[in-house]
C-alpha atoms as a PDB file:
ATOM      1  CA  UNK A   1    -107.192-170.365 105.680  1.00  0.00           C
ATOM      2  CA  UNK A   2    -108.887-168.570 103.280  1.00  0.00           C
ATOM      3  CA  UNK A   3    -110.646-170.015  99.551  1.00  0.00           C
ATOM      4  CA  UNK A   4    -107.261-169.613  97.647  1.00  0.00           C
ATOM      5  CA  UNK A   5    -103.999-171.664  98.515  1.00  0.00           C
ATOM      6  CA  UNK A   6    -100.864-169.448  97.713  1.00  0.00           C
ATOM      7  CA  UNK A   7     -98.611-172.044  98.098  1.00  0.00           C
ATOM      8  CA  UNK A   8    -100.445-173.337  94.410  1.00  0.00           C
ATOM      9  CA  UNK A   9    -101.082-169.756  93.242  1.00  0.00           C
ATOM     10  CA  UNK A  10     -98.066-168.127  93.575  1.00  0.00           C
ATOM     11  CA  UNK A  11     -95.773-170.809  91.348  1.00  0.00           C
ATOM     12  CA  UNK A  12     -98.643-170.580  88.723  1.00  0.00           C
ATOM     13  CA  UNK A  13     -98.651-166.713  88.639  1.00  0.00           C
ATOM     14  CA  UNK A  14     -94.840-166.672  88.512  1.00  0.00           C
ATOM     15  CA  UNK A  15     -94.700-169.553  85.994  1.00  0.00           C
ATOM     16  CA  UNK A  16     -97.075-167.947  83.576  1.00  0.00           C
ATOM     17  CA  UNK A  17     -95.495-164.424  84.045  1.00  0.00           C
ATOM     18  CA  UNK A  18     -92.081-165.885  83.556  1.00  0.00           C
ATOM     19  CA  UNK A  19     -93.045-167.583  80.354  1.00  0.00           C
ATOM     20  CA  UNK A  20     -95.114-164.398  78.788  1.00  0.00           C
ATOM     21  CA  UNK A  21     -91.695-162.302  79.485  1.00  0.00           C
ATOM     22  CA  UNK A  22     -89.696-165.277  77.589  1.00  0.00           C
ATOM     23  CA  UNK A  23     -92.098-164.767  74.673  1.00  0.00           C
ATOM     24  CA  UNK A  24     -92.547-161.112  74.903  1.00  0.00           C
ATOM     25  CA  UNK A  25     -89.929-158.947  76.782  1.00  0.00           C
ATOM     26  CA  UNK A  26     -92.034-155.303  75.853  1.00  0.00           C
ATOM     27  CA  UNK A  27     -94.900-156.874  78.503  1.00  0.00           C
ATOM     28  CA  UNK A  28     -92.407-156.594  81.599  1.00  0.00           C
ATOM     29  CA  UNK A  29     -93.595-154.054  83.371  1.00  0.00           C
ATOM     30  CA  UNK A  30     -97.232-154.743  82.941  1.00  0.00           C
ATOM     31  CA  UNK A  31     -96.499-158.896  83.975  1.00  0.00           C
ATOM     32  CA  UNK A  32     -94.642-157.004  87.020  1.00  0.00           C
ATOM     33  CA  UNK A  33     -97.459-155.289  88.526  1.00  0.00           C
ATOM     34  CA  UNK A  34     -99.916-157.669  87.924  1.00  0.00           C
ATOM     35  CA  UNK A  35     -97.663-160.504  89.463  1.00  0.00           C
ATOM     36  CA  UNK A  36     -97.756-157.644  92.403  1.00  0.00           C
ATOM     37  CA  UNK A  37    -101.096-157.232  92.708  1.00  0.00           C
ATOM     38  CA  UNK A  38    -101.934-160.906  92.294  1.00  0.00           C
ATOM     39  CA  UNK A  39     -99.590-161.668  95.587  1.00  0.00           C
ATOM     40  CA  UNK A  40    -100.825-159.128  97.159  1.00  0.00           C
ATOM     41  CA  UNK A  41    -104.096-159.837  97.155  1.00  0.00           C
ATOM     42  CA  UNK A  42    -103.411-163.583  97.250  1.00  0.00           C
ATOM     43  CA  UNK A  43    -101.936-162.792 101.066  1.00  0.00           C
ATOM     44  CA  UNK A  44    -104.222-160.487 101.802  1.00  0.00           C
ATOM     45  CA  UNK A  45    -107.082-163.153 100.991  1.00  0.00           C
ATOM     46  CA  UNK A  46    -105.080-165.374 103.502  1.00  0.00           C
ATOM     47  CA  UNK A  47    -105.549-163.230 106.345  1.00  0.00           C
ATOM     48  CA  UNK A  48    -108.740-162.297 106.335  1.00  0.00           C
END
C-alpha cells in the first residue's frame, strides 16, 4: 500500500465537501470534481 490510506481520506474529502455544499450550494459543481479527482488519484496512488 501506497503513502496515503483511502479508507481515512475518502470520509475526510467527502465530509469536508459535504459540509462546504451545506454552507454554500453555488460551489457544487466545483466540490464535485475535485471530490473526483481527489478519489481518483487517491486509488490511483494505491495501485501503484
Amino acid at each position: 500500500m501506497g503513502p496515503y490510506n483511502s479508507n481515512l481520506i475518502e470520509p475526510l474529502v467527502a465530509l469536508i465537501a459535504g459540509v462546504l455544499i451545506f454552507v454554500r450550494p453555488a460551489l457544487l459543481s466545483y466540490i464535485v470534481a475535485i471530490y473526483l479527482i481527489v478519489v481518483g488519484l487517491v486509488g490511483l496512488g494505491a495501485r501503484f
